[in-house]
PDB file of N, CA and C in Angstrom:
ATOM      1  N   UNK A   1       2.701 -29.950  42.205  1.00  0.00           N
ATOM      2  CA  UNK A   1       1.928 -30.106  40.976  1.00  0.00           C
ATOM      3  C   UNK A   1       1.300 -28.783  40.540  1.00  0.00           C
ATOM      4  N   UNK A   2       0.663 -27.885  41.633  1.00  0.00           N
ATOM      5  CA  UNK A   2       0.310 -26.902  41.527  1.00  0.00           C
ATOM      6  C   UNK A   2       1.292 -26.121  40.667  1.00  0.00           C
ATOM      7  N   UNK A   3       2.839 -25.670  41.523  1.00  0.00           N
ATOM      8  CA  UNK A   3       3.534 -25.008  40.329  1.00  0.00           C
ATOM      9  C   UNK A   3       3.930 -25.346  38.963  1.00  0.00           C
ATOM     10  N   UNK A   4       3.685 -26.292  39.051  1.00  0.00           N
ATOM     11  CA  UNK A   4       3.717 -27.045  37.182  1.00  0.00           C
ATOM     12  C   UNK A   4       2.977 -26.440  36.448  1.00  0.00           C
ATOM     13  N   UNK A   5       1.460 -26.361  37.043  1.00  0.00           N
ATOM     14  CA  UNK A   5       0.481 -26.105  35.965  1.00  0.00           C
ATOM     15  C   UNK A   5       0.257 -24.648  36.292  1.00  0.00           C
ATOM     16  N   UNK A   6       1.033 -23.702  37.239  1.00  0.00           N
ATOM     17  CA  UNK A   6       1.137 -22.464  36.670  1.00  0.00           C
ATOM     18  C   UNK A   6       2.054 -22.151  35.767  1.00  0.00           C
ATOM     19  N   UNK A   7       2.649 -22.861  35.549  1.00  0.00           N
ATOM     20  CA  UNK A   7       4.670 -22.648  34.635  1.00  0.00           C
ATOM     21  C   UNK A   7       3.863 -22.845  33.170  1.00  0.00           C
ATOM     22  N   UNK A   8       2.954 -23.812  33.631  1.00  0.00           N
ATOM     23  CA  UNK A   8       2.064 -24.340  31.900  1.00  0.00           C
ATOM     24  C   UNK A   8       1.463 -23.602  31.537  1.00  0.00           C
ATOM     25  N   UNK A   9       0.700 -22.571  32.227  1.00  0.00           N
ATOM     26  CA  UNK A   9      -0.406 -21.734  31.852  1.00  0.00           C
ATOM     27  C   UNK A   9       0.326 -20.479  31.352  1.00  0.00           C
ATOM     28  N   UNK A  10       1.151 -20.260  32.129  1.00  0.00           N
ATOM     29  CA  UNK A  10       1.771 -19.244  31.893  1.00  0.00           C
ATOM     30  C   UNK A  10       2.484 -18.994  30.864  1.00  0.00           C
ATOM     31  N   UNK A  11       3.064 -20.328  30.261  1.00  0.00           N
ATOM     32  CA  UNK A  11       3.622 -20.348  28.993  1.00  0.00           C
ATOM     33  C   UNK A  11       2.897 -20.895  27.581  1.00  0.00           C
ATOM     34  N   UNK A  12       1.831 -20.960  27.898  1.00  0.00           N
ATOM     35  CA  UNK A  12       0.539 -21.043  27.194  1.00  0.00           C
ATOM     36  C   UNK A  12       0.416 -19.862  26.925  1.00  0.00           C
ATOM     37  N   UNK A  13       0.170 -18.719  27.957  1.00  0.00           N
ATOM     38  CA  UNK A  13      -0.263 -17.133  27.688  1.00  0.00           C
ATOM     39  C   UNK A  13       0.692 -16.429  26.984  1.00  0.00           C
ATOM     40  N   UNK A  14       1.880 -16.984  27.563  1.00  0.00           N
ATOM     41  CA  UNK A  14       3.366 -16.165  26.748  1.00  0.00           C
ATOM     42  C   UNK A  14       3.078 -16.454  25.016  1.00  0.00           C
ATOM     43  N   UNK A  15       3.035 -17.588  25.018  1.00  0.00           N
ATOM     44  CA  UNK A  15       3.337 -18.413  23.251  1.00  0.00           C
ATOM     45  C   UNK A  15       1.885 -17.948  22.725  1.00  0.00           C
ATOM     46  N   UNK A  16       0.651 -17.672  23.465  1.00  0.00           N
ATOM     47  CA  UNK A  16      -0.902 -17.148  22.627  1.00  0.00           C
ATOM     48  C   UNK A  16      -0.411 -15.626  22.226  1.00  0.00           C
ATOM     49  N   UNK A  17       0.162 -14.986  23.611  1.00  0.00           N
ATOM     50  CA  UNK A  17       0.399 -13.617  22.903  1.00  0.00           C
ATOM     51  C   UNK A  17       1.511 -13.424  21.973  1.00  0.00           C
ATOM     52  N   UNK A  18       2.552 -13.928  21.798  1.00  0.00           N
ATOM     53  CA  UNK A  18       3.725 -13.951  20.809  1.00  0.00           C
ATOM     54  C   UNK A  18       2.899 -14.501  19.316  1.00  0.00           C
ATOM     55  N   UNK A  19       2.163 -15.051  19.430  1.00  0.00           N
ATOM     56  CA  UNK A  19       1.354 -16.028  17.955  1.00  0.00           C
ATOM     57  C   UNK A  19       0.325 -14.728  17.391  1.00  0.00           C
ATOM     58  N   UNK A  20      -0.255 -13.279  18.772  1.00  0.00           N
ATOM     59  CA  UNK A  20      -1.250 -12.498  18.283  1.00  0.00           C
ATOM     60  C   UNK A  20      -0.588 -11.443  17.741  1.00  0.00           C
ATOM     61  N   UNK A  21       1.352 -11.285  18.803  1.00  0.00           N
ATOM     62  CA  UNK A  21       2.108 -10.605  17.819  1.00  0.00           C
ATOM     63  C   UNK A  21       2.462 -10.532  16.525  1.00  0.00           C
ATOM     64  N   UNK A  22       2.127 -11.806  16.419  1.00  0.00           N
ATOM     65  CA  UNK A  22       3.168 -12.093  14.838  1.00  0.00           C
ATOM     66  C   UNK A  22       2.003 -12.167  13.862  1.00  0.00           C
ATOM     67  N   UNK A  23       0.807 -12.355  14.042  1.00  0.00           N
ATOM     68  CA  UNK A  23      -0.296 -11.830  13.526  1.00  0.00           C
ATOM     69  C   UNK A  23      -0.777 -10.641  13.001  1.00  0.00           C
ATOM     70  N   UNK A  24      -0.569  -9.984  14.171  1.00  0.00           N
ATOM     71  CA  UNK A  24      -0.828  -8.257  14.167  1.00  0.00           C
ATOM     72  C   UNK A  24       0.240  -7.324  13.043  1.00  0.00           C
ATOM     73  N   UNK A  25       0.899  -8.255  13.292  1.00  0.00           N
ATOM     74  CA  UNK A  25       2.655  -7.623  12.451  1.00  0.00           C
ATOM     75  C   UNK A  25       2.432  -8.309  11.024  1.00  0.00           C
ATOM     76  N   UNK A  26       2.017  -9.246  10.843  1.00  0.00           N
ATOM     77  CA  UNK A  26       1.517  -9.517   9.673  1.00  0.00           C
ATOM     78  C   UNK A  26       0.753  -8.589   8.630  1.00  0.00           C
ATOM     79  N   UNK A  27      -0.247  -8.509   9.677  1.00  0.00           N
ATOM     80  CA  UNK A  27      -1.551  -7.381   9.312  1.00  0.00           C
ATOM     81  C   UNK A  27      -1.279  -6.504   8.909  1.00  0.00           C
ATOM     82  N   UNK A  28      -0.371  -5.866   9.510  1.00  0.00           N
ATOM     83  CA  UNK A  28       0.732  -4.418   9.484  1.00  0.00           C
ATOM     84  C   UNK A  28       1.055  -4.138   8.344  1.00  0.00           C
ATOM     85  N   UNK A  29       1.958  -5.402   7.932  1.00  0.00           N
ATOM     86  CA  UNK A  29       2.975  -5.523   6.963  1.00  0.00           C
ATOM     87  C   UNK A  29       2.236  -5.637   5.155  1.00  0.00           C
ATOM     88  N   UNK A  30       0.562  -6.365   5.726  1.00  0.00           N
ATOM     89  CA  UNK A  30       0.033  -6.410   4.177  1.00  0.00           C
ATOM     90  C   UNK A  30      -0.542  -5.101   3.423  1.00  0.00           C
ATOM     91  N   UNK A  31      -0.916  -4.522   5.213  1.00  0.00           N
ATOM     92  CA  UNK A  31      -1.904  -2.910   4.737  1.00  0.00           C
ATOM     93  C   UNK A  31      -0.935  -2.571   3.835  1.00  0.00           C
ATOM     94  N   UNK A  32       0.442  -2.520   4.613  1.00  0.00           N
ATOM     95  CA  UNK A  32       1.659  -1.305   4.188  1.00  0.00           C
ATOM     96  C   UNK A  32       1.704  -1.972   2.564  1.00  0.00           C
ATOM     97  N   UNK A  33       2.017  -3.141   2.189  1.00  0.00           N
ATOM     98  CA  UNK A  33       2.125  -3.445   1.028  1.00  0.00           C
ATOM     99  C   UNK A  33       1.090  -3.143  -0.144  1.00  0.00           C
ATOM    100  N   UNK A  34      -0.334  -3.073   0.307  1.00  0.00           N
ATOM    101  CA  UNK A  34      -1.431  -2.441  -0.369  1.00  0.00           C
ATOM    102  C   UNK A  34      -1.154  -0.872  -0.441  1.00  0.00           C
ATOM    103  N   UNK A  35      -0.680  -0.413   0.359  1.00  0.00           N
ATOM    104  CA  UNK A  35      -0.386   1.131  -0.278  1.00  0.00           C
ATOM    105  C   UNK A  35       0.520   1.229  -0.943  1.00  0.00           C
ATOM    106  N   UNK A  36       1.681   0.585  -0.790  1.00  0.00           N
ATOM    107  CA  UNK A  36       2.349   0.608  -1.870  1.00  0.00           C
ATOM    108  C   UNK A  36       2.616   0.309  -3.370  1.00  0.00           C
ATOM    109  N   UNK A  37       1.288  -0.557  -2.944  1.00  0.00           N
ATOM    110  CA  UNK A  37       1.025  -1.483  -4.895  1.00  0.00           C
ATOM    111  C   UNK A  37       0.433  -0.613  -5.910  1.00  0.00           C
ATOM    112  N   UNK A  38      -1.051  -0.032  -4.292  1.00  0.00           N
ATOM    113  CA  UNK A  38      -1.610   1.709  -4.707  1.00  0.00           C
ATOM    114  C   UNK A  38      -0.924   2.911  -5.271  1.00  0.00           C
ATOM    115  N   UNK A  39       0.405   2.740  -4.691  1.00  0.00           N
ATOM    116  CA  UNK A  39       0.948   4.015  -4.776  1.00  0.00           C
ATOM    117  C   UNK A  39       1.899   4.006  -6.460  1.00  0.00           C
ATOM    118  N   UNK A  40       2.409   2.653  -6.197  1.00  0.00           N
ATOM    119  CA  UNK A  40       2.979   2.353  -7.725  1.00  0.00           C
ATOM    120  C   UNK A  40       1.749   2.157  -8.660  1.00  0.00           C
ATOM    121  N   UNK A  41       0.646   1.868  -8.528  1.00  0.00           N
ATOM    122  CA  UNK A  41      -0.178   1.959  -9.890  1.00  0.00           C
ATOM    123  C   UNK A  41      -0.566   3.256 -10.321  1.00  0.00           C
ATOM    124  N   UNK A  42      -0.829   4.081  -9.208  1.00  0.00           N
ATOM    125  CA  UNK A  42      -1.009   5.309  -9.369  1.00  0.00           C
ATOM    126  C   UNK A  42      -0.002   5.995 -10.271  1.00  0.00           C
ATOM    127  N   UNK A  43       1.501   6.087  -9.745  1.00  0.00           N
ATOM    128  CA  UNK A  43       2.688   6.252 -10.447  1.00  0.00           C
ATOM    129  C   UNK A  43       2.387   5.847 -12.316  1.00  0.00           C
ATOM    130  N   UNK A  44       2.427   4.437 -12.065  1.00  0.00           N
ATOM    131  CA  UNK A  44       2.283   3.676 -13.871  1.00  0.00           C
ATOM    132  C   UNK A  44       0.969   4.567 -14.221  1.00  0.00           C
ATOM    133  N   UNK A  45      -0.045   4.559 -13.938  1.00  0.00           N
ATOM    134  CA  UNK A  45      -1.375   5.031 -14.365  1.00  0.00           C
ATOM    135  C   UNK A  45      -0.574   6.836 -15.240  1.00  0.00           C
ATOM    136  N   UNK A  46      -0.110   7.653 -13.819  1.00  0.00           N
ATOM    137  CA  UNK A  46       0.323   8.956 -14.291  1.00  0.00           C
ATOM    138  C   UNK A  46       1.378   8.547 -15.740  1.00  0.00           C
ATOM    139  N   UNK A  47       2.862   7.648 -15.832  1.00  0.00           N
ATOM    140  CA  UNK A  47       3.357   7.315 -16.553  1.00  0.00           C
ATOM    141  C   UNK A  47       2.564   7.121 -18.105  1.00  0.00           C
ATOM    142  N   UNK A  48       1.518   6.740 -17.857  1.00  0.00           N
ATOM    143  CA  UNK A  48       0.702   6.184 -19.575  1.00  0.00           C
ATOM    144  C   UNK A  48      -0.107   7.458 -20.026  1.00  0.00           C
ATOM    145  N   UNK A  49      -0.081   8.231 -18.945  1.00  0.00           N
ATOM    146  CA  UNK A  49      -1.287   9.339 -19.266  1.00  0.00           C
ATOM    147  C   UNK A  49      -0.669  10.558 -19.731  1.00  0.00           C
ATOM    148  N   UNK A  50       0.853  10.507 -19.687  1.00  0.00           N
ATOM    149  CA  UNK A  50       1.255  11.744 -19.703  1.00  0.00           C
ATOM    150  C   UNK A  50       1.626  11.744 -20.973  1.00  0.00           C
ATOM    151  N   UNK A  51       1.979  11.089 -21.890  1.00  0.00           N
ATOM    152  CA  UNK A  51       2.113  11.367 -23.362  1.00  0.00           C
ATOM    153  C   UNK A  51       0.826  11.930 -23.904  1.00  0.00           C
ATOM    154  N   UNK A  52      -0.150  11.356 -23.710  1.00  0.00           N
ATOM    155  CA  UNK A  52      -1.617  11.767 -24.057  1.00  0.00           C
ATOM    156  C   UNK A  52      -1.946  13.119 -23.715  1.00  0.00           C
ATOM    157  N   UNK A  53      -1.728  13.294 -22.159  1.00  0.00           N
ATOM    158  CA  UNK A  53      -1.940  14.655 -21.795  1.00  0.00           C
ATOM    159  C   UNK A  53      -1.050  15.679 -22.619  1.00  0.00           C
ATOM    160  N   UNK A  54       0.552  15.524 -23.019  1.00  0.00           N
ATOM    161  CA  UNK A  54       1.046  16.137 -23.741  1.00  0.00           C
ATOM    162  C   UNK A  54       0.707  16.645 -25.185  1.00  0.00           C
ATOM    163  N   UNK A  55      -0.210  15.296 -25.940  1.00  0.00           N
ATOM    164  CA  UNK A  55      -1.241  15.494 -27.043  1.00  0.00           C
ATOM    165  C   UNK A  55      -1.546  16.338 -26.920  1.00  0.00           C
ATOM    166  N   UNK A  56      -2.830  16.189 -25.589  1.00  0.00           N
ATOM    167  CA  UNK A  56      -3.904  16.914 -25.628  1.00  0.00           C
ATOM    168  C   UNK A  56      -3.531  18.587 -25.596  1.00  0.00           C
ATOM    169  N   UNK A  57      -2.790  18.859 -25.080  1.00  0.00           N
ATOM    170  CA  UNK A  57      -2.153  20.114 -24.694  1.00  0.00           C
ATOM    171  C   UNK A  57      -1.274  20.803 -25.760  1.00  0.00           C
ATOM    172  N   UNK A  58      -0.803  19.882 -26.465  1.00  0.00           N
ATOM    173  CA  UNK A  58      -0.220  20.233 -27.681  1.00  0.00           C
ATOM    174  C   UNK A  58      -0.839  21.120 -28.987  1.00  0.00           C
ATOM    175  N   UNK A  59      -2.597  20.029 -28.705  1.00  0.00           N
ATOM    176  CA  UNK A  59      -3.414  20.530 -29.665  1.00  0.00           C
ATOM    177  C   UNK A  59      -3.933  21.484 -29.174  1.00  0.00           C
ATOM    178  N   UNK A  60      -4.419  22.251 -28.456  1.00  0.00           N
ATOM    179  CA  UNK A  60      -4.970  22.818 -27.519  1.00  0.00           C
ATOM    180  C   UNK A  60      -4.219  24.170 -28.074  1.00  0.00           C
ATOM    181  N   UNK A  61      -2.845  24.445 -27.823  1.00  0.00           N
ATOM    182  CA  UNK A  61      -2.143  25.325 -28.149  1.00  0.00           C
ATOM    183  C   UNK A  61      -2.090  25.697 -30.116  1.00  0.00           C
ATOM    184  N   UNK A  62      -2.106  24.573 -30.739  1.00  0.00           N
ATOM    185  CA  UNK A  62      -2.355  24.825 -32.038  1.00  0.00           C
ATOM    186  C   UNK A  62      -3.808  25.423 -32.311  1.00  0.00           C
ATOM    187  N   UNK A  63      -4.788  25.060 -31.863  1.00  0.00           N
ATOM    188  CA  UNK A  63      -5.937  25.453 -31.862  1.00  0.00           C
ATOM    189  C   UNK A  63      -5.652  27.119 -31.728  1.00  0.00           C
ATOM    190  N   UNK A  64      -5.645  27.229 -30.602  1.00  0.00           N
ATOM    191  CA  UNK A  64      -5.015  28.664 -30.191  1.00  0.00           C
ATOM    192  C   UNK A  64      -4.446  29.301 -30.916  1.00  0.00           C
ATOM    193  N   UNK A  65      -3.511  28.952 -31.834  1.00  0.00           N
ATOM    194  CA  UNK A  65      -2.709  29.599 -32.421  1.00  0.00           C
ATOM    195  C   UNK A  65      -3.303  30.190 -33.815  1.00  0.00           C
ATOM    196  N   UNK A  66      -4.602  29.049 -34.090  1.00  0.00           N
ATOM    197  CA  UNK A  66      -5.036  28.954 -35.679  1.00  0.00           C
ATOM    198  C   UNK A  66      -6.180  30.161 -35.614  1.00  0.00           C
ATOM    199  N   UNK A  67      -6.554  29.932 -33.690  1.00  0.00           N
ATOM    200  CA  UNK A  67      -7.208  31.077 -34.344  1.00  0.00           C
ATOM    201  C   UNK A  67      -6.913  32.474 -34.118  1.00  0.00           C
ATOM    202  N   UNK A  68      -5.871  32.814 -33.070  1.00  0.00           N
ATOM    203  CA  UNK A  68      -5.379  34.174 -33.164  1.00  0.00           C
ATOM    204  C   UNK A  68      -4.787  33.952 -34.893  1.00  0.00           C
ATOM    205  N   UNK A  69      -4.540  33.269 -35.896  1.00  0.00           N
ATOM    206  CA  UNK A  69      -4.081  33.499 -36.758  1.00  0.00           C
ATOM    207  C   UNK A  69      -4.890  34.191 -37.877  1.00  0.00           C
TER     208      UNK A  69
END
């Protein structure tokens, strides 16, 4: 009876730590997906800004120009 209920315990400990693996790997897997959502908004954010920045820079240079003129 004794070796029964070590075979039980033991596969109690096996299946708790395989359940903290697949947890942990979870965890893993959402950080990684938050940097990546980060990393693409960042991307779109630069994408919307850069016509504007091209404005801005555009005028910037006319300015320049009007008044060496």
């Amino acid at each position: 009876m004794q070796k029964h209920l070590n075979k039980l315990a033991s596969s109690a400990a096996c299946i708790g730590l395989f359940l903290i693996g697949c947890v942990m790997a979870g965890l893993g897997l959402v950080v990684m997906f938050y940097l990546v959502l980060f990393a693409l908004v960042a991307a779109a954010l630069g994408l919307l800004a850069a016509p504007l920045l091209g404005f801005v820079g555009q005028t910037a240079k006319e300015n320049a120009e009007k008044v060496a003129a």
